[in-house]
PDB file of N, CA and C in Angstrom:
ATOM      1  N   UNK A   1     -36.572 -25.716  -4.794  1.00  0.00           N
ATOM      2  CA  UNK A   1     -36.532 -24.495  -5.550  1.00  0.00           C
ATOM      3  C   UNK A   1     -35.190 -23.805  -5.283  1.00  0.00           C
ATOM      4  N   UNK A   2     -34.560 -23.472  -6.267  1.00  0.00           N
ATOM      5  CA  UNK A   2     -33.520 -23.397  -5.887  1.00  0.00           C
ATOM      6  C   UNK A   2     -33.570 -21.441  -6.519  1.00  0.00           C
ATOM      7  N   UNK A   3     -32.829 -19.818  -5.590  1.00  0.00           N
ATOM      8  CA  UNK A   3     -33.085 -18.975  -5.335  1.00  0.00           C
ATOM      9  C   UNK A   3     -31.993 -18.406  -5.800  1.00  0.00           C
ATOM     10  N   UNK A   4     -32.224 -17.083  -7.347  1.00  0.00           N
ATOM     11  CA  UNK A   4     -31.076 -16.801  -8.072  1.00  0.00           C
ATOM     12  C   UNK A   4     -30.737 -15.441  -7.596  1.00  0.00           C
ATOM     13  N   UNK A   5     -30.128 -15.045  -8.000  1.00  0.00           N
ATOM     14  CA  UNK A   5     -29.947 -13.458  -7.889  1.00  0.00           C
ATOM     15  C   UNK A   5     -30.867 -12.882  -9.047  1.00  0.00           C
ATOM     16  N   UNK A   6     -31.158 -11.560  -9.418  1.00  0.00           N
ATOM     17  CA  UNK A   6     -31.837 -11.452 -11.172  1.00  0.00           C
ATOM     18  C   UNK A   6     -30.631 -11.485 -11.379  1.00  0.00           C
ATOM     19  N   UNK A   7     -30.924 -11.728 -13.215  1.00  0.00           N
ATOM     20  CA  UNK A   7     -29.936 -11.671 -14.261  1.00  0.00           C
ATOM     21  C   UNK A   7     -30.381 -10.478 -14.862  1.00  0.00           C
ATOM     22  N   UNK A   8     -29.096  -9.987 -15.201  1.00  0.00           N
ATOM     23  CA  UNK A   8     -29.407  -8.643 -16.227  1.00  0.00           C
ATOM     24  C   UNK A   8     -28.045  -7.270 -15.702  1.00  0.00           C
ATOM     25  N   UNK A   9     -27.883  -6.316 -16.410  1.00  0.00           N
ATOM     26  CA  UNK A   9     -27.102  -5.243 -16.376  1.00  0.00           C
ATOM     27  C   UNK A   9     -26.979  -4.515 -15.243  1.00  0.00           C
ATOM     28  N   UNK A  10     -28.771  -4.446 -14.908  1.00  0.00           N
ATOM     29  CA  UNK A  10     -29.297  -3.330 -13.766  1.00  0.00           C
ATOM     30  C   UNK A  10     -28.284  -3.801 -12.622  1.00  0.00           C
ATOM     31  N   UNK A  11     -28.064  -4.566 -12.401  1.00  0.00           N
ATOM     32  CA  UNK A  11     -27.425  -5.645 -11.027  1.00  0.00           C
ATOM     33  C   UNK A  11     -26.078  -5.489 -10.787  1.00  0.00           C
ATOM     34  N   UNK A  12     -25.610  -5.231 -12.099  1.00  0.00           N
ATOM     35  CA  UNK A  12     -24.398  -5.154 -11.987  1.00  0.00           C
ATOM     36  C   UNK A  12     -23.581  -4.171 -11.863  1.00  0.00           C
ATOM     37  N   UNK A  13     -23.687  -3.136 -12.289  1.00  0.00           N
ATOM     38  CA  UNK A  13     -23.263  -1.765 -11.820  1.00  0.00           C
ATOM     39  C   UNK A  13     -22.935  -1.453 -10.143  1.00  0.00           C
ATOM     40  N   UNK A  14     -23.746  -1.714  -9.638  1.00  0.00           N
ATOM     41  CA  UNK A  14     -24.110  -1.594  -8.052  1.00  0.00           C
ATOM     42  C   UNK A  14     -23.064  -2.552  -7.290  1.00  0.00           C
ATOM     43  N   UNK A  15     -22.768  -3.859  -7.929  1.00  0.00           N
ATOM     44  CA  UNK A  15     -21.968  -4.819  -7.688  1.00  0.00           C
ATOM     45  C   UNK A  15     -20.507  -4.347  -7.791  1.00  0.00           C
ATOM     46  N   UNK A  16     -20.143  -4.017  -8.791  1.00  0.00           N
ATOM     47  CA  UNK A  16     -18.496  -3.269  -9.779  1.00  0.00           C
ATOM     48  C   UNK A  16     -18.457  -2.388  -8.503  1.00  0.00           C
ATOM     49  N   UNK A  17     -19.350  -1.235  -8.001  1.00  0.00           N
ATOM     50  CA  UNK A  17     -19.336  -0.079  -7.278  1.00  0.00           C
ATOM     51  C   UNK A  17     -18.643  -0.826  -5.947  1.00  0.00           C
ATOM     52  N   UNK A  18     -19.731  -1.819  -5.516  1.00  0.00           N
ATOM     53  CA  UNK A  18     -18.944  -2.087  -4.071  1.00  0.00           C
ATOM     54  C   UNK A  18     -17.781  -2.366  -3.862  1.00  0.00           C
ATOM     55  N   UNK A  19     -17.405  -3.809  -5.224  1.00  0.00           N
ATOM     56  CA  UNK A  19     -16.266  -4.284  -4.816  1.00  0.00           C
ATOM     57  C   UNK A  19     -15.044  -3.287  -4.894  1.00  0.00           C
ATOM     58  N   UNK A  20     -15.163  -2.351  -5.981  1.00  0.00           N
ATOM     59  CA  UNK A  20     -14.152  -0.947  -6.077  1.00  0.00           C
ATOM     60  C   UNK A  20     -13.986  -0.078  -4.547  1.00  0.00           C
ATOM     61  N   UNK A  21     -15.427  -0.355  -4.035  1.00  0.00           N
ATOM     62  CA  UNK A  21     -15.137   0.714  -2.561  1.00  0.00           C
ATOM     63  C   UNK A  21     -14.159  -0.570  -1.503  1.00  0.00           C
ATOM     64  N   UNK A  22     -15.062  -1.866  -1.792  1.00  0.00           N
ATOM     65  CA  UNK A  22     -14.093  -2.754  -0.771  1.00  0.00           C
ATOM     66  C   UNK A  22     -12.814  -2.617  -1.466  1.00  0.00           C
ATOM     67  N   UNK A  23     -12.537  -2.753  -2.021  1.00  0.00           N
ATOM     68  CA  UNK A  23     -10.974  -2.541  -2.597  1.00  0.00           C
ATOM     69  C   UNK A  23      -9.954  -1.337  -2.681  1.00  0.00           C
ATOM     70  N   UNK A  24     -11.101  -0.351  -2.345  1.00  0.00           N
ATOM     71  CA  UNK A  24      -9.903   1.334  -2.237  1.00  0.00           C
ATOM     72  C   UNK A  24     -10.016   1.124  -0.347  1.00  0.00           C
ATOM     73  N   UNK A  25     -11.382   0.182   0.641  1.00  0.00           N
ATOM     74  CA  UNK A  25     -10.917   0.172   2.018  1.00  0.00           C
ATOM     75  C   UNK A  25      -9.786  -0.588   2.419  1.00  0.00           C
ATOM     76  N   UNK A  26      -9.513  -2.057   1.500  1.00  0.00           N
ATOM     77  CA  UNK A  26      -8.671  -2.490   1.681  1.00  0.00           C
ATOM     78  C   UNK A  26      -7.580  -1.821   1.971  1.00  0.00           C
ATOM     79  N   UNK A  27      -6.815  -0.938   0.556  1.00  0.00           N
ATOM     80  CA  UNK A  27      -5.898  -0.449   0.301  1.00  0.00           C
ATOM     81  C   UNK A  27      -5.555   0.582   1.216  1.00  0.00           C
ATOM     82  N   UNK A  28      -6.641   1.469   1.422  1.00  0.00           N
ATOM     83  CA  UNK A  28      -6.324   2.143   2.594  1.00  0.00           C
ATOM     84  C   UNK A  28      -5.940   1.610   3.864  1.00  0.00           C
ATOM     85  N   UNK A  29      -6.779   0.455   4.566  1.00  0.00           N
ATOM     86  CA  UNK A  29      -6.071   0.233   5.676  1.00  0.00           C
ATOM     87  C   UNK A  29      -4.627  -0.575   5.723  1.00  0.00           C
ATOM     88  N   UNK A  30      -4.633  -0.539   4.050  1.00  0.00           N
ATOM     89  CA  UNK A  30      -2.848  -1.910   3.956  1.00  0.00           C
ATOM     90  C   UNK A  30      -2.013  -0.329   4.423  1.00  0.00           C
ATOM     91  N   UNK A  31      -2.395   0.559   3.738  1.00  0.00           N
ATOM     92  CA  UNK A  31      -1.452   2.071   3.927  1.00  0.00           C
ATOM     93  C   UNK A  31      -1.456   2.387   5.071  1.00  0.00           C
ATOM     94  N   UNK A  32      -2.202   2.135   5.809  1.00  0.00           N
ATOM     95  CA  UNK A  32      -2.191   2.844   7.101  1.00  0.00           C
ATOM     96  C   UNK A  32      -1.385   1.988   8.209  1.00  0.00           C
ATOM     97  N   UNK A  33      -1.526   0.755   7.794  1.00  0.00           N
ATOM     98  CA  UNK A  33      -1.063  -0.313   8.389  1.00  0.00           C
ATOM     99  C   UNK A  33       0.594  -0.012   8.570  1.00  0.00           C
ATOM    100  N   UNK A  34       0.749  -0.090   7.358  1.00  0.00           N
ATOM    101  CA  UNK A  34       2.244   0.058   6.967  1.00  0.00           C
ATOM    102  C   UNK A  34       2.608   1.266   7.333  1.00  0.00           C
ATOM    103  N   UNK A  35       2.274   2.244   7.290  1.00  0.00           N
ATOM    104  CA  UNK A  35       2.812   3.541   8.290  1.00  0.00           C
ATOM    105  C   UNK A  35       2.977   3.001   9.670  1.00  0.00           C
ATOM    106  N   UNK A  36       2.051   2.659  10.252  1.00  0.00           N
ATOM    107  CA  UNK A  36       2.126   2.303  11.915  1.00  0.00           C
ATOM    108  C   UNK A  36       3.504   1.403  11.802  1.00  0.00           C
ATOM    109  N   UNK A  37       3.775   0.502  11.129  1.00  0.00           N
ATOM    110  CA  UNK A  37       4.941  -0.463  11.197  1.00  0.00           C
ATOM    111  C   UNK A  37       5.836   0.670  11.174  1.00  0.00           C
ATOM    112  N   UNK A  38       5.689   1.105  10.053  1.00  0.00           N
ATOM    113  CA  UNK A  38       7.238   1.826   9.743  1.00  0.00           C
ATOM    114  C   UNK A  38       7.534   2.918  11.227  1.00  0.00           C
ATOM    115  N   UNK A  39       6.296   3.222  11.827  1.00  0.00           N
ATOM    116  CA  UNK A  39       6.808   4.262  13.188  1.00  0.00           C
ATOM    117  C   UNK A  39       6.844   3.518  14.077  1.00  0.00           C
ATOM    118  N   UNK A  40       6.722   2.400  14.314  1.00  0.00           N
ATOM    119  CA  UNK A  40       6.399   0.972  15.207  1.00  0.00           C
ATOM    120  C   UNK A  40       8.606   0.885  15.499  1.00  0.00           C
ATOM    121  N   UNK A  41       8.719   0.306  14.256  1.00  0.00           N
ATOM    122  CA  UNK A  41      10.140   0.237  14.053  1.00  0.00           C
ATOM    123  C   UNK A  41      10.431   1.368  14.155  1.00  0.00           C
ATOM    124  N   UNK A  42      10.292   2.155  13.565  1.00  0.00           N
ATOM    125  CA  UNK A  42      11.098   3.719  14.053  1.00  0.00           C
ATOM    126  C   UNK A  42      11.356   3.599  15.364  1.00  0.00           C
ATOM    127  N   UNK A  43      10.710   3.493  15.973  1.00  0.00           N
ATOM    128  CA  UNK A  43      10.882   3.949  17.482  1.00  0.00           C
ATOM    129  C   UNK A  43      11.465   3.215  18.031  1.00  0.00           C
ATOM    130  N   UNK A  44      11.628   1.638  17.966  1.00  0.00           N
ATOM    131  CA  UNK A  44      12.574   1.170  18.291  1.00  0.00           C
ATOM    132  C   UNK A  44      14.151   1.040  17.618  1.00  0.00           C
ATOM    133  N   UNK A  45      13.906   1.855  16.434  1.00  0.00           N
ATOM    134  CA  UNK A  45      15.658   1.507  16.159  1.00  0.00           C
ATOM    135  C   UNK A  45      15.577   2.919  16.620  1.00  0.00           C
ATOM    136  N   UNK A  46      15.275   4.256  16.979  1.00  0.00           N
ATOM    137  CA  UNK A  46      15.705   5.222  17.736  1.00  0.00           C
ATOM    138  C   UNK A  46      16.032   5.099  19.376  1.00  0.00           C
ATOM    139  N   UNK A  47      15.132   4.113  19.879  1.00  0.00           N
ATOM    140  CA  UNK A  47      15.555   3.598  20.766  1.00  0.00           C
ATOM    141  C   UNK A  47      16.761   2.806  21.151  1.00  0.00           C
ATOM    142  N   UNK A  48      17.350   2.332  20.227  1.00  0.00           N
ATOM    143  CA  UNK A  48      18.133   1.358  20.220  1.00  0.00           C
ATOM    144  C   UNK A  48      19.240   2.170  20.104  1.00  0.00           C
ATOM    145  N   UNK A  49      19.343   3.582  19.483  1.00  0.00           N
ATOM    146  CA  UNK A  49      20.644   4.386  19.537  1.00  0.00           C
ATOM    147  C   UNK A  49      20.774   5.163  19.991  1.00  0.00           C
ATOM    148  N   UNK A  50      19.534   5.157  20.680  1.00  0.00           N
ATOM    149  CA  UNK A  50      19.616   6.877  21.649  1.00  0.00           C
ATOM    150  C   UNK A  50      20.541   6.289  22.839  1.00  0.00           C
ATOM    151  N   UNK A  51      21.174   4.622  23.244  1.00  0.00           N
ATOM    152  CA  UNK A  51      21.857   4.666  24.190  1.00  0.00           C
ATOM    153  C   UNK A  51      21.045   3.801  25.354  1.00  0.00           C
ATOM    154  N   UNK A  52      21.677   3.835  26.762  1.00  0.00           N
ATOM    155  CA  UNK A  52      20.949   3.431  27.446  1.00  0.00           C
ATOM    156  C   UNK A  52      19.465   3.198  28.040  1.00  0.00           C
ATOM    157  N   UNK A  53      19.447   2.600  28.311  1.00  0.00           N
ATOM    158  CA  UNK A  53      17.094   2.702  28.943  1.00  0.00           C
ATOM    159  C   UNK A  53      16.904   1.830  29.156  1.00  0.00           C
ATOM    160  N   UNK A  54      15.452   1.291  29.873  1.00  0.00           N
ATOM    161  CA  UNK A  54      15.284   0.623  31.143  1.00  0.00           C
ATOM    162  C   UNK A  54      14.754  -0.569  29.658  1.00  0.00           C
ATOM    163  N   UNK A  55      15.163  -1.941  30.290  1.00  0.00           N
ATOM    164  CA  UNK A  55      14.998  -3.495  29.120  1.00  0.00           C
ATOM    165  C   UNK A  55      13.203  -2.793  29.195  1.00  0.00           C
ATOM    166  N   UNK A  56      12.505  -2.774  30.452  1.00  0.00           N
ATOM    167  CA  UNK A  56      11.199  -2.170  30.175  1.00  0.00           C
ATOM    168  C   UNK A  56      10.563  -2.026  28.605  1.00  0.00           C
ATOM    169  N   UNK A  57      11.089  -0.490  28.527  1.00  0.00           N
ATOM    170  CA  UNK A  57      10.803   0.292  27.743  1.00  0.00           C
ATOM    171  C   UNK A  57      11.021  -0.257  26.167  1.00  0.00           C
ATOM    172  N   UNK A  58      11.976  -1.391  26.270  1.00  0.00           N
ATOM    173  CA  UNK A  58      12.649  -1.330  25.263  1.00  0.00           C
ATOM    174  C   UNK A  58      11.821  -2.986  24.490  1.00  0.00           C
ATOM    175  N   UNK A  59      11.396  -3.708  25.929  1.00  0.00           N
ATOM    176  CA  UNK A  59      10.642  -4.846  25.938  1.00  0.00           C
ATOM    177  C   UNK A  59       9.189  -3.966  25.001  1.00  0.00           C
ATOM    178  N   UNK A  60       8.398  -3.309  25.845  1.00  0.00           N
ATOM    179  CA  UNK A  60       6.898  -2.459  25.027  1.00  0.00           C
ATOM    180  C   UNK A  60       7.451  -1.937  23.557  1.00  0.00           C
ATOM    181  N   UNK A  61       8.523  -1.637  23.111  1.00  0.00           N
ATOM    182  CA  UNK A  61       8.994  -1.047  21.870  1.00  0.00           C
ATOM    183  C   UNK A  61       8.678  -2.418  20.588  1.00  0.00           C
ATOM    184  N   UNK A  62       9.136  -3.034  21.067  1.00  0.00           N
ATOM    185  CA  UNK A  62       9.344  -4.969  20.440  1.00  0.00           C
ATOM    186  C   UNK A  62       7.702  -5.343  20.419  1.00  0.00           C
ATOM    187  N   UNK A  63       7.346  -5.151  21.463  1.00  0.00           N
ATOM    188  CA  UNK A  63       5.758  -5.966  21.772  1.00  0.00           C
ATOM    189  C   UNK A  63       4.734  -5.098  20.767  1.00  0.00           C
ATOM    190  N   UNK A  64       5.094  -3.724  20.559  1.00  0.00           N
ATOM    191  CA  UNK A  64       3.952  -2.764  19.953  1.00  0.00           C
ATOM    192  C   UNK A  64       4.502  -3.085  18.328  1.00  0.00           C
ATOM    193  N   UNK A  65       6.107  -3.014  17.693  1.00  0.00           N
ATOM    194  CA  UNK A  65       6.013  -3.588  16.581  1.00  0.00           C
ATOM    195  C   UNK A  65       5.925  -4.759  16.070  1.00  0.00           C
ATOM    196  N   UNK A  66       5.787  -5.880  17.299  1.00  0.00           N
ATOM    197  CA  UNK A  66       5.472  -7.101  16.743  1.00  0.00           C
ATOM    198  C   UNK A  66       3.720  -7.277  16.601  1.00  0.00           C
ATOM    199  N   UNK A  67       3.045  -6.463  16.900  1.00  0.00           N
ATOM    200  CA  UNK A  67       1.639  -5.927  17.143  1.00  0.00           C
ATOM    201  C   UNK A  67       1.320  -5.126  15.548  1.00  0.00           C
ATOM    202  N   UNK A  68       2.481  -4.320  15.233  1.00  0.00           N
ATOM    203  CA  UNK A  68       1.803  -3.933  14.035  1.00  0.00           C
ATOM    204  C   UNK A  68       2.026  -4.506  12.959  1.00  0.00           C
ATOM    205  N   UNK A  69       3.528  -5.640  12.953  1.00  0.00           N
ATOM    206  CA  UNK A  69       3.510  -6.416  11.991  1.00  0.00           C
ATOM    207  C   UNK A  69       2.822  -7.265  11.649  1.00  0.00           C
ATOM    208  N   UNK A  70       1.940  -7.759  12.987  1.00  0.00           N
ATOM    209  CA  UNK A  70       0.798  -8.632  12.687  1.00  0.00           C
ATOM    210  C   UNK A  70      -0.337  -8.095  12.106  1.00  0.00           C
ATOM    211  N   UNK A  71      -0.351  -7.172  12.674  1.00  0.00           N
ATOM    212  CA  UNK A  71      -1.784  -6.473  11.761  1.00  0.00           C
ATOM    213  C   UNK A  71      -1.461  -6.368  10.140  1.00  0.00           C
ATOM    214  N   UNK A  72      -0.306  -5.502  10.004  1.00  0.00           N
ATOM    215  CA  UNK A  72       0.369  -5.377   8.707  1.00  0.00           C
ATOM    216  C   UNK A  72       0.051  -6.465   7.762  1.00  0.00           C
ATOM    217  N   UNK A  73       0.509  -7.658   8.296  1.00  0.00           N
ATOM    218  CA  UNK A  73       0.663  -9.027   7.574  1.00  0.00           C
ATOM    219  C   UNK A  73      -0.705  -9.837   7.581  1.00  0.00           C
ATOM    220  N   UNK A  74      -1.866  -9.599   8.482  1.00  0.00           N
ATOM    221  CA  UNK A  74      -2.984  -9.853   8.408  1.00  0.00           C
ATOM    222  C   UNK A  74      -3.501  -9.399   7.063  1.00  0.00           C
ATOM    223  N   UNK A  75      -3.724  -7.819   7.123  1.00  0.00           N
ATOM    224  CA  UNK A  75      -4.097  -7.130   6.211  1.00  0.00           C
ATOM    225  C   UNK A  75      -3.727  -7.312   4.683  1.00  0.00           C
ATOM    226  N   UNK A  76      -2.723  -7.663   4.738  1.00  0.00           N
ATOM    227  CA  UNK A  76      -2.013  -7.984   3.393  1.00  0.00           C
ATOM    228  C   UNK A  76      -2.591  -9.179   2.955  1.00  0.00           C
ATOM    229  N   UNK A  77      -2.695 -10.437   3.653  1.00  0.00           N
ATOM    230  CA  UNK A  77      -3.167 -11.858   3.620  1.00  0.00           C
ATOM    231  C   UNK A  77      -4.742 -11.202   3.251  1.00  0.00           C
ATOM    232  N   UNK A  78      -5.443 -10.545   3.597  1.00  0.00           N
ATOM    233  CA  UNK A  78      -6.688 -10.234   3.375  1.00  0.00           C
ATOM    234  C   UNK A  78      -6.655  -9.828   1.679  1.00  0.00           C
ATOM    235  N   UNK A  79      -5.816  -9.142   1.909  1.00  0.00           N
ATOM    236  CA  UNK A  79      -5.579  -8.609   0.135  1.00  0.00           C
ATOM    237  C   UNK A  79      -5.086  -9.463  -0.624  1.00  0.00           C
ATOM    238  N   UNK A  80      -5.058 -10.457  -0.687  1.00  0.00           N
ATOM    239  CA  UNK A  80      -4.132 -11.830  -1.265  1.00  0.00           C
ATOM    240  C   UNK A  80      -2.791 -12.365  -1.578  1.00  0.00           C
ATOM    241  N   UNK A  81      -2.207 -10.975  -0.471  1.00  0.00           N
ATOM    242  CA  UNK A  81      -1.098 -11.313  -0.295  1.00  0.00           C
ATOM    243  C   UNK A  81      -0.175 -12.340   0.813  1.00  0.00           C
ATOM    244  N   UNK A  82       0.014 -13.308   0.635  1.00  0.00           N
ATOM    245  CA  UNK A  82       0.070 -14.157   1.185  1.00  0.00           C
ATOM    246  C   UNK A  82       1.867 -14.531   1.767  1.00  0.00           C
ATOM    247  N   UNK A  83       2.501 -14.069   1.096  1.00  0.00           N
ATOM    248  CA  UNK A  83       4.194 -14.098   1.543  1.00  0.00           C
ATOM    249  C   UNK A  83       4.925 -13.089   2.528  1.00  0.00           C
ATOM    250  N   UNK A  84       4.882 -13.274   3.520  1.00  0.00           N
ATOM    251  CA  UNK A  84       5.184 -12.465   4.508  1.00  0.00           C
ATOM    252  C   UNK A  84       6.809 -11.720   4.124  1.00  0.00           C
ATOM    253  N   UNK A  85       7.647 -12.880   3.435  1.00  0.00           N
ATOM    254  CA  UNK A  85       8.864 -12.457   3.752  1.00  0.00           C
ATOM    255  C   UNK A  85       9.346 -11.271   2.889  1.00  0.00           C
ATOM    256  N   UNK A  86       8.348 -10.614   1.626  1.00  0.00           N
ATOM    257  CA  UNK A  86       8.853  -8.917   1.487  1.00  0.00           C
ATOM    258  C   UNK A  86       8.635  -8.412   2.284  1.00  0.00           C
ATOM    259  N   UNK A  87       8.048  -8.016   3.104  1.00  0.00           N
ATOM    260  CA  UNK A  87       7.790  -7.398   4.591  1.00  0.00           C
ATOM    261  C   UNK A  87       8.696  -7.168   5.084  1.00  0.00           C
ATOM    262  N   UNK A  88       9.364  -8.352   5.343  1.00  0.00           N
ATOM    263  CA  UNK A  88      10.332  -8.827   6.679  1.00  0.00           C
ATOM    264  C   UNK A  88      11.420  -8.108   5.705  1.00  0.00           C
ATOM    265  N   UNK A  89      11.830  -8.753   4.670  1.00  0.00           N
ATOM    266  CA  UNK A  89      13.176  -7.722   3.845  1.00  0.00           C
ATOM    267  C   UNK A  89      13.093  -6.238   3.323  1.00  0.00           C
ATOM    268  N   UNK A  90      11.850  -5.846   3.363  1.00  0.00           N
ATOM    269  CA  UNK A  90      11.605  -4.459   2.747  1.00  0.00           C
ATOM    270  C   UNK A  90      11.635  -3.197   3.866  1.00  0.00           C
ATOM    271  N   UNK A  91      10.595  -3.901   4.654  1.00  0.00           N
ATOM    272  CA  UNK A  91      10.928  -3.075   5.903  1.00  0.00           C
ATOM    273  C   UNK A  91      11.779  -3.350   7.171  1.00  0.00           C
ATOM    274  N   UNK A  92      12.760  -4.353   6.818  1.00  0.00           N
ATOM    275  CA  UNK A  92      14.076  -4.418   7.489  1.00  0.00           C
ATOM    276  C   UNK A  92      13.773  -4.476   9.109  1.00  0.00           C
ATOM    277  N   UNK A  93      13.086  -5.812   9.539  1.00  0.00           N
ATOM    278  CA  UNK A  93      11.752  -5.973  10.621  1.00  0.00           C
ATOM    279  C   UNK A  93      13.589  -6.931  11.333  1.00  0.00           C
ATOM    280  N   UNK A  94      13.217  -6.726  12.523  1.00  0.00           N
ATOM    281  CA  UNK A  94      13.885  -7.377  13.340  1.00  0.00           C
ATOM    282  C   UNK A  94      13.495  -8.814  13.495  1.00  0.00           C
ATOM    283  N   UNK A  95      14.594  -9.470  13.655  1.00  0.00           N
ATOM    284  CA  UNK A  95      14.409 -10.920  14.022  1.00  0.00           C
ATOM    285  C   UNK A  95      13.484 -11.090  15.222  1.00  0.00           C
ATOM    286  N   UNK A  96      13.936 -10.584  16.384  1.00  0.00           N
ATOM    287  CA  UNK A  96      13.110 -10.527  17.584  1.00  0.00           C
ATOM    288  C   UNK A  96      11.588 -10.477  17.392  1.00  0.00           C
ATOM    289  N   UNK A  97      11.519  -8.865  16.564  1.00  0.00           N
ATOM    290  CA  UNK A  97      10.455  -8.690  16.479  1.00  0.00           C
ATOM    291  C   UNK A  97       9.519  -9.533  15.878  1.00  0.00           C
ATOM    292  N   UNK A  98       9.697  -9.935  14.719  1.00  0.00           N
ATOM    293  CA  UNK A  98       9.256 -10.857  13.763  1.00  0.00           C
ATOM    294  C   UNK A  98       9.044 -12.349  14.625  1.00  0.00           C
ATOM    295  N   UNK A  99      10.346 -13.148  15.332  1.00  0.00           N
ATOM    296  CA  UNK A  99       9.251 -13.925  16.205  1.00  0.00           C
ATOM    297  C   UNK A  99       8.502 -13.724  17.409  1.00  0.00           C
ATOM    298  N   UNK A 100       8.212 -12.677  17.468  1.00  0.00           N
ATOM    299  CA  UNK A 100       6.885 -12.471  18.616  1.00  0.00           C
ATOM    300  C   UNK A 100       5.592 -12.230  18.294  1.00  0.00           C
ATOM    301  N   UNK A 101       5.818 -12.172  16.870  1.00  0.00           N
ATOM    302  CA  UNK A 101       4.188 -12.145  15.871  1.00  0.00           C
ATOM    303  C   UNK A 101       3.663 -12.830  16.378  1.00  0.00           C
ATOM    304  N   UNK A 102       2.038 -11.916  16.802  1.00  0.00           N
ATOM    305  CA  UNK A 102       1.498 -13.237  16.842  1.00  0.00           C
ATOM    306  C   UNK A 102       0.929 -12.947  18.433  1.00  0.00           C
ATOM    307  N   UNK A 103       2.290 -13.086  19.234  1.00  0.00           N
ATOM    308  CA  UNK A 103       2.163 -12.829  20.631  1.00  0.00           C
ATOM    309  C   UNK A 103       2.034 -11.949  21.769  1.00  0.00           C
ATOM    310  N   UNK A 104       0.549 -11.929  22.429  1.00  0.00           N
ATOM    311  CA  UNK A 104       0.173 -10.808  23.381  1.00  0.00           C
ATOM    312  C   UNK A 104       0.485 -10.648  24.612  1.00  0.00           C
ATOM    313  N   UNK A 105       1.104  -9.815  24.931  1.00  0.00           N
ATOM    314  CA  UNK A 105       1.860  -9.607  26.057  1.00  0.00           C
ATOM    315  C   UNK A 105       0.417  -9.043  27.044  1.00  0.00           C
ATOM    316  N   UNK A 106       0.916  -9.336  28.053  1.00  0.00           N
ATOM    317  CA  UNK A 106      -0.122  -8.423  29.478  1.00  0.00           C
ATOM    318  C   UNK A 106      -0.852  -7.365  28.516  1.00  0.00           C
ATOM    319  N   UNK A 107      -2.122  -7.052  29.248  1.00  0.00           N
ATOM    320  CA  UNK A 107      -3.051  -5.910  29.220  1.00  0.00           C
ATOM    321  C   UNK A 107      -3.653  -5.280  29.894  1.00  0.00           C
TER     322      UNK A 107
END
């Protein structure tokens, strides 16, 4: 016996509704995502000109935006976006940073 969904109108309304809410959560967390990058990098190219500071500080700066580019680029792949490299040219992502995607430092 094989187990259908019903057929008919009633069904479908309710259906349209969700996928519209999964699709405005998506979008929201791609936005939110992409803010964190963009202050992710902020902080390290302010770092990077404010001058001297400990490799430390400057090592956690790299590790937290290679942390949000992954999320960033997760999120996007969720949304069917699948080409990383507007990312990498749009938001002007460091080489460094970009290969440490991926990779978790101490916790």
């Amino acid at each position: 016996m094989t187990l259908r969904p019903p057929q008919g109108h009633a069904r479908a309304v309710p259906v349209v509704a969700l996928d519209y809410e999964i699709a405005q959560e998506q979008a929201s967390a791609l936005g939110r995502l992409g803010r964190a990058l963009e202050a992710a990098l902020a902080a390290l190219a302010e770092h990077d000109t404010a001058g001297p500071a400990t490799d430390v500080h400057r090592k956690q700066l790299v590790q937290q935006a290679s942390e949000a580019l992954w999320r960033f680029i997760v999120q996007r792949e969720a949304c069917g976006l699948r080409d990383p490299r507007p990312v990498i040219r749009d938001y002007r992502v460091p080489a460094e940073v970009y290969a440490r995607i991926g990779a978790h430092g101490p916790r």
